[in-house]
C-alpha atoms as a PDB file:
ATOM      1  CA  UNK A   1       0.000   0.000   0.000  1.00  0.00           C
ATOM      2  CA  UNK A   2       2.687   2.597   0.831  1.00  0.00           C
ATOM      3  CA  UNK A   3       4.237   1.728  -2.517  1.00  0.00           C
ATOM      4  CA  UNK A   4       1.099   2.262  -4.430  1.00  0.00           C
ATOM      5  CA  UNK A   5       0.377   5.504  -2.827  1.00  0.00           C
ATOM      6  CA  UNK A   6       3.849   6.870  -3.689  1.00  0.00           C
ATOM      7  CA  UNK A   7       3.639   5.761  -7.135  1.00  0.00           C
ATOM      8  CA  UNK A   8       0.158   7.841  -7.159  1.00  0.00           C
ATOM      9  CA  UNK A   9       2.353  10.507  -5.523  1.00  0.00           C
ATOM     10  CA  UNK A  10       4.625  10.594  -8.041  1.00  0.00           C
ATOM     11  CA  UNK A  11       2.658  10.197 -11.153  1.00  0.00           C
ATOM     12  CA  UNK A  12       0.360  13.391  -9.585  1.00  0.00           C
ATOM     13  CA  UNK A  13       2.803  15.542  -9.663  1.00  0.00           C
ATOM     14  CA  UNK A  14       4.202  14.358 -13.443  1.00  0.00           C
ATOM     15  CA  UNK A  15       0.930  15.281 -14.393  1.00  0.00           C
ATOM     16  CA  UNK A  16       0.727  18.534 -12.794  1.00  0.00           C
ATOM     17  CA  UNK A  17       4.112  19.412 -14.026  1.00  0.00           C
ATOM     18  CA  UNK A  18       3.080  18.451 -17.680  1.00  0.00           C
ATOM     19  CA  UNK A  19      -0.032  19.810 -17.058  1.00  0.00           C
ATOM     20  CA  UNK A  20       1.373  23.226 -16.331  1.00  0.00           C
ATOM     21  CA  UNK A  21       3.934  22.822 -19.259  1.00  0.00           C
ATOM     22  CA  UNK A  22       1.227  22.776 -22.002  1.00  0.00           C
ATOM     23  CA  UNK A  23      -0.498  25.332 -20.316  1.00  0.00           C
ATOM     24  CA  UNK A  24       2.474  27.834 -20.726  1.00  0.00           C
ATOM     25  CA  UNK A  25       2.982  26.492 -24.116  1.00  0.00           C
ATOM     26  CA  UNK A  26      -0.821  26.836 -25.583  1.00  0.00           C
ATOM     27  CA  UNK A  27      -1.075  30.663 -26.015  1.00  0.00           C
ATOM     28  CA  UNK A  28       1.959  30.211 -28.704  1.00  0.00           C
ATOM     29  CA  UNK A  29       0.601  26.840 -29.909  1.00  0.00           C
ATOM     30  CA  UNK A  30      -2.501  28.754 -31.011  1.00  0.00           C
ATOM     31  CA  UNK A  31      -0.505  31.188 -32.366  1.00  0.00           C
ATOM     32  CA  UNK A  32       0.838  28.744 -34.441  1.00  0.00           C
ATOM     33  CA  UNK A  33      -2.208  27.036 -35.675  1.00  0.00           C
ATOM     34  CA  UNK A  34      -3.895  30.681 -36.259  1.00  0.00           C
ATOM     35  CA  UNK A  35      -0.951  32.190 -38.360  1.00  0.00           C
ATOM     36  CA  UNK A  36       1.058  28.831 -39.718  1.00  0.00           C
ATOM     37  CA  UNK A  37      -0.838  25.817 -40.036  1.00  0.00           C
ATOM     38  CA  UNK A  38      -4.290  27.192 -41.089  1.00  0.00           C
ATOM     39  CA  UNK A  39      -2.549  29.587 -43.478  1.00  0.00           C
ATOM     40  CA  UNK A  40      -0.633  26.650 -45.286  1.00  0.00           C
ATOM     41  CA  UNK A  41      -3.304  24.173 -44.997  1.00  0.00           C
ATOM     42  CA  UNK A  42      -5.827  27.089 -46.470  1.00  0.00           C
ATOM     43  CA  UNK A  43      -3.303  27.710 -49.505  1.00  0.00           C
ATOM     44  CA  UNK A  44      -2.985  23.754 -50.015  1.00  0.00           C
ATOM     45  CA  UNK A  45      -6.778  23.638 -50.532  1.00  0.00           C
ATOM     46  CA  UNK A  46      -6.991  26.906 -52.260  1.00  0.00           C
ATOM     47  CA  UNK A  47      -4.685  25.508 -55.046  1.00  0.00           C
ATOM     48  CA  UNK A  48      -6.867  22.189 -55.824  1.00  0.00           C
ATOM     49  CA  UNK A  49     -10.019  24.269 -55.579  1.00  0.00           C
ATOM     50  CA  UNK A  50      -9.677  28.103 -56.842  1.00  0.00           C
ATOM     51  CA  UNK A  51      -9.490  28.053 -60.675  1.00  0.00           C
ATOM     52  CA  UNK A  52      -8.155  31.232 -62.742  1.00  0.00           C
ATOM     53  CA  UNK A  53     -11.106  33.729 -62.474  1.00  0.00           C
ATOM     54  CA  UNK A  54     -13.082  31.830 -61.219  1.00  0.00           C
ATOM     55  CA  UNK A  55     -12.999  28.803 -63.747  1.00  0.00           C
ATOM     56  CA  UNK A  56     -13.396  25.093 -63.259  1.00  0.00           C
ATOM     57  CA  UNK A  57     -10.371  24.166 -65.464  1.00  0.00           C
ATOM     58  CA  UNK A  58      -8.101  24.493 -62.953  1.00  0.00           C
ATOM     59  CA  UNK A  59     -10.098  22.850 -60.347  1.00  0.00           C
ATOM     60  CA  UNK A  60      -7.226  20.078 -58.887  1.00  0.00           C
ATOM     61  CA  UNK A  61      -3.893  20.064 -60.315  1.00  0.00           C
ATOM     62  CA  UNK A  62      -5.004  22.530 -63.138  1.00  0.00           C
ATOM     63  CA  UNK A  63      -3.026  25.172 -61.342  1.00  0.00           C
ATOM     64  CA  UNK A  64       0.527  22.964 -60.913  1.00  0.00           C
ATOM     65  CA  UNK A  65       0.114  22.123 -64.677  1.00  0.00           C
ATOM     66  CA  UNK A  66      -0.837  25.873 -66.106  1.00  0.00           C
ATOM     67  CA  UNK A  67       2.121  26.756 -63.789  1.00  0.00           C
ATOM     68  CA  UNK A  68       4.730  24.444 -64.484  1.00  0.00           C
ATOM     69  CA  UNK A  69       4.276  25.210 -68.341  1.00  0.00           C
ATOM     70  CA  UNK A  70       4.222  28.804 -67.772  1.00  0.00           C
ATOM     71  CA  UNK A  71       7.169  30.447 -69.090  1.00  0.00           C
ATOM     72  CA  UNK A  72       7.235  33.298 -66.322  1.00  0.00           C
ATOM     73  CA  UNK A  73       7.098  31.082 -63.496  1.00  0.00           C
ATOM     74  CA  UNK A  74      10.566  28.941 -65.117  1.00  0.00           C
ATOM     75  CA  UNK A  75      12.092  32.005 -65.308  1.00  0.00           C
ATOM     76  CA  UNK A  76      11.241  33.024 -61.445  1.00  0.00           C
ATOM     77  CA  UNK A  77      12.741  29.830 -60.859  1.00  0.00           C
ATOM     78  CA  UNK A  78      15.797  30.309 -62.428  1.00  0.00           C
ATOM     79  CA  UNK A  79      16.206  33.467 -61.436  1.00  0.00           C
ATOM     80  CA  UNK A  80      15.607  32.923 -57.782  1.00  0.00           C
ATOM     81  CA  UNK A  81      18.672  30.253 -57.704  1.00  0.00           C
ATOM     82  CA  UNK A  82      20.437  33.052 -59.416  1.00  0.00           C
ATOM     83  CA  UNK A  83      19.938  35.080 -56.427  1.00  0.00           C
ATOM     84  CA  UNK A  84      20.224  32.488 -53.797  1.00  0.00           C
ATOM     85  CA  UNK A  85      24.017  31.428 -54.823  1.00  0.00           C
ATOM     86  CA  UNK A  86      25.020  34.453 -55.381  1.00  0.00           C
ATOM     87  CA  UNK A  87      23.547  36.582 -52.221  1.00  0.00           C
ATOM     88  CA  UNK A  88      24.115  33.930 -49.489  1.00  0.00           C
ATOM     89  CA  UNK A  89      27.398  32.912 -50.789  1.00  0.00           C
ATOM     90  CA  UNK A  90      29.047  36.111 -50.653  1.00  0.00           C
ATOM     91  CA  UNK A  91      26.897  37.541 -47.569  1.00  0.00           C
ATOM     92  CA  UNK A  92      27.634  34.311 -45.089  1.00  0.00           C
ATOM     93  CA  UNK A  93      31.361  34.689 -46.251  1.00  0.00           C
ATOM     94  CA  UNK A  94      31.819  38.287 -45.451  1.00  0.00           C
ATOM     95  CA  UNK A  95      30.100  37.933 -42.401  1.00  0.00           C
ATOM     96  CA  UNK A  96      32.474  35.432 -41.131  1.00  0.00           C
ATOM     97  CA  UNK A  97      35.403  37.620 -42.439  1.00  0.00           C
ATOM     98  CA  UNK A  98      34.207  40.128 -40.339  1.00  0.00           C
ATOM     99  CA  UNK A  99      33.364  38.382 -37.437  1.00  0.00           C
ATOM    100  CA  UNK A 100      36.576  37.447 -37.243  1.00  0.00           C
ATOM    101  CA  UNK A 101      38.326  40.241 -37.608  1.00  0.00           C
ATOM    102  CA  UNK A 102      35.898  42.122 -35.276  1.00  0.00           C
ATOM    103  CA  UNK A 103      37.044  39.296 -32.712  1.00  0.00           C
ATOM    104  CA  UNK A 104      40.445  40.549 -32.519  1.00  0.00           C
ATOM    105  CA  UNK A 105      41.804  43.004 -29.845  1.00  0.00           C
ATOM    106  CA  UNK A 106      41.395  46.365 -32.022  1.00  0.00           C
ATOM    107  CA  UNK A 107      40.376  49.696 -31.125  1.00  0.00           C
ATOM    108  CA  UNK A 108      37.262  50.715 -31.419  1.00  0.00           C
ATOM    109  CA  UNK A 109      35.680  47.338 -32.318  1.00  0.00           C
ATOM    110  CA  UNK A 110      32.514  48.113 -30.414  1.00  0.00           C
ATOM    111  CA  UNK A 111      32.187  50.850 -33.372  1.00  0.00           C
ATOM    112  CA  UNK A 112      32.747  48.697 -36.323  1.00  0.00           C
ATOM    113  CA  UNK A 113      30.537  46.298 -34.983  1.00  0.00           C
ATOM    114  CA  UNK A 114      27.682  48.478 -34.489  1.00  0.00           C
ATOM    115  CA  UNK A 115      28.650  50.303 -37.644  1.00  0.00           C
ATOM    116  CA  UNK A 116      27.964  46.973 -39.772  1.00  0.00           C
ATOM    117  CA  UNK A 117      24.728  45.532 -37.773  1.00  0.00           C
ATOM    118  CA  UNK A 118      23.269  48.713 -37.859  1.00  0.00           C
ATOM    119  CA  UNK A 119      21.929  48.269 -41.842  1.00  0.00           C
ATOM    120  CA  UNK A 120      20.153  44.679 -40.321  1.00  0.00           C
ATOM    121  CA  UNK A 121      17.963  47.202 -38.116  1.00  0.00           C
ATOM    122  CA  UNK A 122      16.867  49.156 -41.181  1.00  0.00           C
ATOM    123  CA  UNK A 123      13.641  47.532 -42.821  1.00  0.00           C
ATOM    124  CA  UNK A 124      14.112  46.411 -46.023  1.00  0.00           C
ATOM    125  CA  UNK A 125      11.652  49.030 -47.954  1.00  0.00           C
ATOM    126  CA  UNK A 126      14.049  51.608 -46.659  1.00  0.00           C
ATOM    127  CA  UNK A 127      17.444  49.739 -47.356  1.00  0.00           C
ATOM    128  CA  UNK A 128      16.173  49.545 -50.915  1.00  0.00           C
ATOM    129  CA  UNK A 129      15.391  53.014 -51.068  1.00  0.00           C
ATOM    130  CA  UNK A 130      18.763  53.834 -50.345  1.00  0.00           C
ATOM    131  CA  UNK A 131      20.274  51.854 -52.310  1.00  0.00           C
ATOM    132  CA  UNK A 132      17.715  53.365 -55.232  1.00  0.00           C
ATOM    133  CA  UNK A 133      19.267  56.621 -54.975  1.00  0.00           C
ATOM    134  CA  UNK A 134      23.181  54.824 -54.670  1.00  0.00           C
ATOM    135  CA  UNK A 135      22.597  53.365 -57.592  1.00  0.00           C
ATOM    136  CA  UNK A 136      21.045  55.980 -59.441  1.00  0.00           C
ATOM    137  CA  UNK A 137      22.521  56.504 -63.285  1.00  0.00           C
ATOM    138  CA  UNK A 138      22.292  60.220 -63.200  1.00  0.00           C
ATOM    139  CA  UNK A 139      22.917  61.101 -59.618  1.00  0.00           C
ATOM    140  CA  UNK A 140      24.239  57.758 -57.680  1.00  0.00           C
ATOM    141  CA  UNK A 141      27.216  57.683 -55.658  1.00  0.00           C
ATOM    142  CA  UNK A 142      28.011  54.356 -57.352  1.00  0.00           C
ATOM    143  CA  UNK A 143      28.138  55.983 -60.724  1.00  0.00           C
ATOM    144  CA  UNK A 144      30.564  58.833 -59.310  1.00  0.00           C
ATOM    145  CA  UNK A 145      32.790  56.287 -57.691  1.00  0.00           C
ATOM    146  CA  UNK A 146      33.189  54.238 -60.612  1.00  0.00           C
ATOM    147  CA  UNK A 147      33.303  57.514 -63.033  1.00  0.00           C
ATOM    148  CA  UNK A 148      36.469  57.987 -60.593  1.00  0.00           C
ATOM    149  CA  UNK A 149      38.611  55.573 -61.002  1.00  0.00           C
ATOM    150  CA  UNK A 150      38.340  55.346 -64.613  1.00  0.00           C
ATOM    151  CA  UNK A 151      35.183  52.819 -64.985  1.00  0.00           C
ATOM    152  CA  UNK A 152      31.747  52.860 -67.103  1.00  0.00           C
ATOM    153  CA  UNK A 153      29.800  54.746 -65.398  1.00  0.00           C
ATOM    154  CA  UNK A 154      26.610  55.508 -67.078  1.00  0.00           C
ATOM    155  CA  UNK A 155      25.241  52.528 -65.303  1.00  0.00           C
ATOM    156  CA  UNK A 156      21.243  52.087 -65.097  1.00  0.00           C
ATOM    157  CA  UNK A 157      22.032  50.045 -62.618  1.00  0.00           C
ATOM    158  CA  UNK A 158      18.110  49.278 -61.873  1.00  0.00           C
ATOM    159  CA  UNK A 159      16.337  48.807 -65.235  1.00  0.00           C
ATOM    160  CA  UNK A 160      19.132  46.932 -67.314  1.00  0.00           C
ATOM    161  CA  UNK A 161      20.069  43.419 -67.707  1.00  0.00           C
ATOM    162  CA  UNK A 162      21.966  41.804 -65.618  1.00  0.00           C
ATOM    163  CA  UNK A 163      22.584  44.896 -63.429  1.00  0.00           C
ATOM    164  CA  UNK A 164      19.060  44.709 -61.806  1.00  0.00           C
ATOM    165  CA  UNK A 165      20.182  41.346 -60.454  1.00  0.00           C
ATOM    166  CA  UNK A 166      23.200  42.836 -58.968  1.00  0.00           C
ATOM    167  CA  UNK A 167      21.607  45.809 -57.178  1.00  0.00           C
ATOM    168  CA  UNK A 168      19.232  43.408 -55.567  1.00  0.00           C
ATOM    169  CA  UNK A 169      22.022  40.905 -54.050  1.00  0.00           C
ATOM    170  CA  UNK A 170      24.055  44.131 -52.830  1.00  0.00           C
ATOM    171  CA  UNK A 171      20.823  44.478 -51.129  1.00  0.00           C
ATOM    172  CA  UNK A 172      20.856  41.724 -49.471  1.00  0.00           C
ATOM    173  CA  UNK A 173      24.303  41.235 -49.036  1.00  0.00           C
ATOM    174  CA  UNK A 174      24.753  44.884 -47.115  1.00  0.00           C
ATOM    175  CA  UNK A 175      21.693  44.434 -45.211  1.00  0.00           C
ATOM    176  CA  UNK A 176      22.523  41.186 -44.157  1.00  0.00           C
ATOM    177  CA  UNK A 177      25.938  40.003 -43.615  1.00  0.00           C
ATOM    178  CA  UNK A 178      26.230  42.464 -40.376  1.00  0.00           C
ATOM    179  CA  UNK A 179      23.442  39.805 -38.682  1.00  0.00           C
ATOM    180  CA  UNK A 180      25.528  36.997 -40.005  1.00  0.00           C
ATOM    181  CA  UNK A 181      28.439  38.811 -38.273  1.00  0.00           C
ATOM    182  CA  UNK A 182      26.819  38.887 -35.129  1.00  0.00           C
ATOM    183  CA  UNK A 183      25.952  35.004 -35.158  1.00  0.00           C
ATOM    184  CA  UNK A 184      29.079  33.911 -35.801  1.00  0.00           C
ATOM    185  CA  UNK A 185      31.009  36.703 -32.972  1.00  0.00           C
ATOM    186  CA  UNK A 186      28.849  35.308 -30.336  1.00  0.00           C
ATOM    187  CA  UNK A 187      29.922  31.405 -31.989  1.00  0.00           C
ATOM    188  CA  UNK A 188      33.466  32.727 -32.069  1.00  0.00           C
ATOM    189  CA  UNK A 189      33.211  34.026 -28.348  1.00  0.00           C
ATOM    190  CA  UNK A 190      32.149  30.426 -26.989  1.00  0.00           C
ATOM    191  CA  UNK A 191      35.332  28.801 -28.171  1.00  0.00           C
ATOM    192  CA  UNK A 192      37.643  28.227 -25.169  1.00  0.00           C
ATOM    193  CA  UNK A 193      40.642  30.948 -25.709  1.00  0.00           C
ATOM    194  CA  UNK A 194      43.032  28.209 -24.412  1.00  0.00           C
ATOM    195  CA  UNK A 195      43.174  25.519 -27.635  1.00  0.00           C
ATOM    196  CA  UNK A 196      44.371  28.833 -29.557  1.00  0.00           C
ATOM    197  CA  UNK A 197      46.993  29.108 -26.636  1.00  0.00           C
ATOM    198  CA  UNK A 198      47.903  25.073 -27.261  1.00  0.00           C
ATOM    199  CA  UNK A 199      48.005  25.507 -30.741  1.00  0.00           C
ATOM    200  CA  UNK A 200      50.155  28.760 -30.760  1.00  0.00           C
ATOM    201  CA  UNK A 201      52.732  26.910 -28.417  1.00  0.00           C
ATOM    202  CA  UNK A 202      52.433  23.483 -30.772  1.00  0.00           C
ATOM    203  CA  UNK A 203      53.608  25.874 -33.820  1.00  0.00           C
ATOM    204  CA  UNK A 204      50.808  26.327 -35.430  1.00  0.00           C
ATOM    205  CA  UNK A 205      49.994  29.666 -37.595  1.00  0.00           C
ATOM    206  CA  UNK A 206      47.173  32.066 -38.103  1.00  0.00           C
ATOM    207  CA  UNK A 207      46.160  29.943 -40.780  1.00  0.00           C
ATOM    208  CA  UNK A 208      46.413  26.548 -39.534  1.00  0.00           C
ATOM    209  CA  UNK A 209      44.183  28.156 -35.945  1.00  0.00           C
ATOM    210  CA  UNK A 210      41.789  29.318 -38.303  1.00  0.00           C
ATOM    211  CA  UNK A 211      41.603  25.835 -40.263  1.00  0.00           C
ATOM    212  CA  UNK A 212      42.474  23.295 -37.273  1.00  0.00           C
ATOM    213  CA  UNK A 213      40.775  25.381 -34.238  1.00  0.00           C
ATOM    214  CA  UNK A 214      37.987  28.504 -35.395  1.00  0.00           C
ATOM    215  CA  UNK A 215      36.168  26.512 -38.413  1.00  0.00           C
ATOM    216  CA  UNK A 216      35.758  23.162 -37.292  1.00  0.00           C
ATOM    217  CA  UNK A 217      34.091  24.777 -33.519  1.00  0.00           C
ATOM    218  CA  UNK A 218      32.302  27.077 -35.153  1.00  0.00           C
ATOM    219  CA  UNK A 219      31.061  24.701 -37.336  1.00  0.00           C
ATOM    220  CA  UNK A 220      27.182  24.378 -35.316  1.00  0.00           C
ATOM    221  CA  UNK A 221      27.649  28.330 -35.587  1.00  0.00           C
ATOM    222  CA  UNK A 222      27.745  28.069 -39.625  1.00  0.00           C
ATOM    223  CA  UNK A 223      25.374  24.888 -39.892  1.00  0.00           C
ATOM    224  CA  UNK A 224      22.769  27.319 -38.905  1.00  0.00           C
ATOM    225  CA  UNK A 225      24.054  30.646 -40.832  1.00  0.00           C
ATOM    226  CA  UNK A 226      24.185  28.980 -43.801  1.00  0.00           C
ATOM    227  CA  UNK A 227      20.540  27.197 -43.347  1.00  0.00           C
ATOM    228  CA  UNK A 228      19.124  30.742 -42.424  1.00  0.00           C
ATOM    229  CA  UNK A 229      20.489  32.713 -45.186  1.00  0.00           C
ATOM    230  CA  UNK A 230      19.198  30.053 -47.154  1.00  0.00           C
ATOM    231  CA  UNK A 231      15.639  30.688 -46.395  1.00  0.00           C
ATOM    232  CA  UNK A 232      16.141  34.341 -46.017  1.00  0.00           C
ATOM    233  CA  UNK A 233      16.993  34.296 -50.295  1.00  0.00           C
ATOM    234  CA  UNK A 234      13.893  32.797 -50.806  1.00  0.00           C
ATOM    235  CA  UNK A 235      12.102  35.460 -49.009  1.00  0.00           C
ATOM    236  CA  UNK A 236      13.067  38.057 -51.442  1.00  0.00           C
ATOM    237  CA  UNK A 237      10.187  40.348 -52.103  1.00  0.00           C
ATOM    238  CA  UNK A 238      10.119  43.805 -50.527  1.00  0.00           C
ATOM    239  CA  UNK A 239      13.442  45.150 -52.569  1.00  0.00           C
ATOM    240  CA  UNK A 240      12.334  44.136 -55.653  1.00  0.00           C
ATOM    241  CA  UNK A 241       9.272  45.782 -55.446  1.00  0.00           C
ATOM    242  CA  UNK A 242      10.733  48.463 -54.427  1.00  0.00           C
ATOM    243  CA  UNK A 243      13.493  48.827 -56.712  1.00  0.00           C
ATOM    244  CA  UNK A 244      12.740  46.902 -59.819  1.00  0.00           C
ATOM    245  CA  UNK A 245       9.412  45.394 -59.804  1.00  0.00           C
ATOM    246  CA  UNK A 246      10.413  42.099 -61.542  1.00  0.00           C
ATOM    247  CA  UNK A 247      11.797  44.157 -64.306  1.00  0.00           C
ATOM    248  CA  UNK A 248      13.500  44.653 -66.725  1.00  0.00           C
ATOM    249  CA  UNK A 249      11.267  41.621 -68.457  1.00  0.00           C
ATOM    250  CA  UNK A 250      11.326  39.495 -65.385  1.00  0.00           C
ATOM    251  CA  UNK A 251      15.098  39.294 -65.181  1.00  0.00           C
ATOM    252  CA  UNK A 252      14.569  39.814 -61.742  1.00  0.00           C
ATOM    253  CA  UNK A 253      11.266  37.993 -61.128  1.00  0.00           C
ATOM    254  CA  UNK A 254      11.721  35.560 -58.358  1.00  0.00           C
ATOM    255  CA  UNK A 255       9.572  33.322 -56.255  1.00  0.00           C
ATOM    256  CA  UNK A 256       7.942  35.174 -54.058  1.00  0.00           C
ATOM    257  CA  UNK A 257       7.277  38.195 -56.022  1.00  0.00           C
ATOM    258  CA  UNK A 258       5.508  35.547 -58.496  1.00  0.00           C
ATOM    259  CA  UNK A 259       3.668  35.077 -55.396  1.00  0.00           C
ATOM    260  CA  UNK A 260       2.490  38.449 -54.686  1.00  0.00           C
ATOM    261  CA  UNK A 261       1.868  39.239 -58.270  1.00  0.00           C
ATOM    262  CA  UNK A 262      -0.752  36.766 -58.882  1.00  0.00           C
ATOM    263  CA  UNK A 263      -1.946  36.905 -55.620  1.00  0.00           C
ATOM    264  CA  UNK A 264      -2.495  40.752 -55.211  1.00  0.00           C
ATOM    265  CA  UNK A 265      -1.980  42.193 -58.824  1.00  0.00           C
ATOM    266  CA  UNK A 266      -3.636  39.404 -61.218  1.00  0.00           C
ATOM    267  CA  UNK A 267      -5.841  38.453 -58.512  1.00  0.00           C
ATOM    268  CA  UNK A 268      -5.548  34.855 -59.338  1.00  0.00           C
ATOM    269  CA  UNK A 269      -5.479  33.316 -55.553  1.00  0.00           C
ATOM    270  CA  UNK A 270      -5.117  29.539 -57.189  1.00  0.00           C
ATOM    271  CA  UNK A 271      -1.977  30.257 -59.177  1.00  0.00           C
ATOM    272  CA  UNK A 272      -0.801  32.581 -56.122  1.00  0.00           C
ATOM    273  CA  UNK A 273      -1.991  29.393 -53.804  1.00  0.00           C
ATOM    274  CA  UNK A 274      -0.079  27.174 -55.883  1.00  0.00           C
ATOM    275  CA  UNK A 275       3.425  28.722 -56.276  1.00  0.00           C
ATOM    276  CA  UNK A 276       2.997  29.590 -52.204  1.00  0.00           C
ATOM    277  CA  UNK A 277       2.328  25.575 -51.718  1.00  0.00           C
ATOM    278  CA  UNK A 278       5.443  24.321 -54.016  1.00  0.00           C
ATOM    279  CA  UNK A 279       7.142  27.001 -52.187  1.00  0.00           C
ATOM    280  CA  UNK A 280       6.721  25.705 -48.739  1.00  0.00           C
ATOM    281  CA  UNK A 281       7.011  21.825 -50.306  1.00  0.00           C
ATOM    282  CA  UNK A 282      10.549  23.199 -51.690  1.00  0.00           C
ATOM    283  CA  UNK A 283      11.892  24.633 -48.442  1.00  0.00           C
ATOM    284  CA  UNK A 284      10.317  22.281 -45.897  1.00  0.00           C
ATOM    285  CA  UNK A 285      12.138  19.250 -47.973  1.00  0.00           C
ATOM    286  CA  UNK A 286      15.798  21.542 -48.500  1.00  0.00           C
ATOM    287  CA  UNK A 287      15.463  21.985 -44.825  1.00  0.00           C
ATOM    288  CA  UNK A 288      15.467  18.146 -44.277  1.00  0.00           C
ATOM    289  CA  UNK A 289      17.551  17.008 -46.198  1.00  0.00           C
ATOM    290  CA  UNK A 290      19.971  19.856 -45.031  1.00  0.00           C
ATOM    291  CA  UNK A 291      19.313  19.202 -41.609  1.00  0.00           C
ATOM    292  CA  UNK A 292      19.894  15.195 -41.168  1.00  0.00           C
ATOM    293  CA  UNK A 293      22.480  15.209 -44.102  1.00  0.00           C
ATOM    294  CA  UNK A 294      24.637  17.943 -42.705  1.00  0.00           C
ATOM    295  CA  UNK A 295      24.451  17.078 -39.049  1.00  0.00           C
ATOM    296  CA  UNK A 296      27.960  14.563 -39.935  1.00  0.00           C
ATOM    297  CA  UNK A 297      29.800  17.864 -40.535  1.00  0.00           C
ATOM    298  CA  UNK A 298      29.090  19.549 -37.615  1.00  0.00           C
ATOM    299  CA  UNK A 299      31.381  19.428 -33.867  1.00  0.00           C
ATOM    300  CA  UNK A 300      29.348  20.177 -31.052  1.00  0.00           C
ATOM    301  CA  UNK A 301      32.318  19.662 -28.639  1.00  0.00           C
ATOM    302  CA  UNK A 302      33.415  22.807 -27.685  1.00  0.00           C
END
């Protein structure tokens, strides 16, 4: 009998603990269904049911098949790789660059490392806008720099081919690599100072610590960069509204921006449904596959 009441005991207070656990959890569990799950599961039936204007043809997979052989959307898709490689590429690199070197003992770090997080708290709309009037062909700063040193610089750097592309990954490559920067400082700053001080008295180099000590621990550190930036170059939307608007003839038409324009322009929600489902599909399985495959080149031992 004592036994059995202390297993009751025991197994009360389990249940209260759990009990209180999903109670703290539920207001962000509803949160979730509200403004993740309903929304996705809303645009999954939206895409098998809502035909273009209203029609039956494209009642099921109509959509997927009037999308797939659209030329506009293949060209969104194309161009949105485009701007993935070449925007999270150069933006993860540069902000481990600088986290490094903003690691070191240098005056007036505290500065710099403000100075290149601060265009991260700028929203994008405005970051865009800036860089509109950088880029500018009459008036840009750009055009004056490179009309300096000897360069073209007559650029329309915002309504020609391929320079639209460009001025969108600057974009995201200034606004972003300062966050990157910060993620891998505070990675940096968790590495134990003394296996640079055993590696220093072993011989080793700058180059070797960075190889055999800094990249290999910060590895968890750049598992996730990379995974975020990633996602974050699918997400591309606000600065090419804002600076190009798909143009010039959809050179810079990407995923998203597909999205919005048959969504809220065309006001087609099943094609807008539809791209916003193969979207999801797309990420959700990169995100697995990058997430179990690339765990074997991670070291969590600090």
């Amino acid at each position: 009998m004592p036994s059995c009441f202390l297993i009751i005991m025991v197994s009360s207070r389990k249940l209260k603990s759990w009990g209180m656990a999903y109670l703290l959890i539920l207001p962000s569990f509803i949160f979730l269904i509200l403004f993740t799950f309903y929304p996705i599961a809303y645009s999954a039936v939206t895409s098998l049911m809502e035909g273009s204007h209203g029609s039956a043809d494209a009642i099921g997979f109509g959509n997927y098949r009037a999308m797939f052989s659209s030329r506009e959307f293949r060209e969104a898709i194309a161009n949105n790789a485009v701007y993935a490689v070449c925007s999270t590429v150069p933006a993860v690199l540069f902000g481990l660059l600088l986290a490094i070197v903003l690691n070191t003992r240098i005056r007036g770090k505290g500065f710099y490392r403000f100075a290149v997080f601060y265009p991260t708290i700028l929203p994008i709309a405005t970051a865009s806008m800036i860089w509109v009037f950088l880029l500018s062909q009459s008036i840009g700063l750009v055009n004056h720099i490179l009309g300096f040193l000897g360069l073209p610089s007559k650029i329309d750097w915002v309504n020609t081919s391929p320079y639209a592309m460009v001025s969108i990954i600057i974009v995201y490559i200034w606004k972003y690599s300062g966050y990157y920067m910060l993620l891998f400082l505070s990675g940096l700053q968790s590495i134990d100072r003394s296996l640079y001080e055993e590696a220093y008295l072993e011989g080793a180099g700058a180059w070797q610590r960075l190889r055999m000590v800094t990249l290999p621990l910060l590895s968890p550190t750049s598992f996730f960069v990379i995974l975020l930036a990633i996602v974050n170059s699918f997400q591309a939307v606000d600065q090419i509204y804002v600076m190009t608007k798909g143009g010039p003839h959809n050179s810079t038409d990407v995923l998203l921006y597909y999205i919005y324009e048959y969504g809220f322009v065309y006001w087609e929600p099943g094609m807008a449904s539809s791209a916003s489902t193969l979207l999801f599909a797309f990420l959700l399985i990169l995100t697995f596959f990058y997430w179990f495959g690339g765990q074997r080149m991670v070291n969590y031992e600090r």
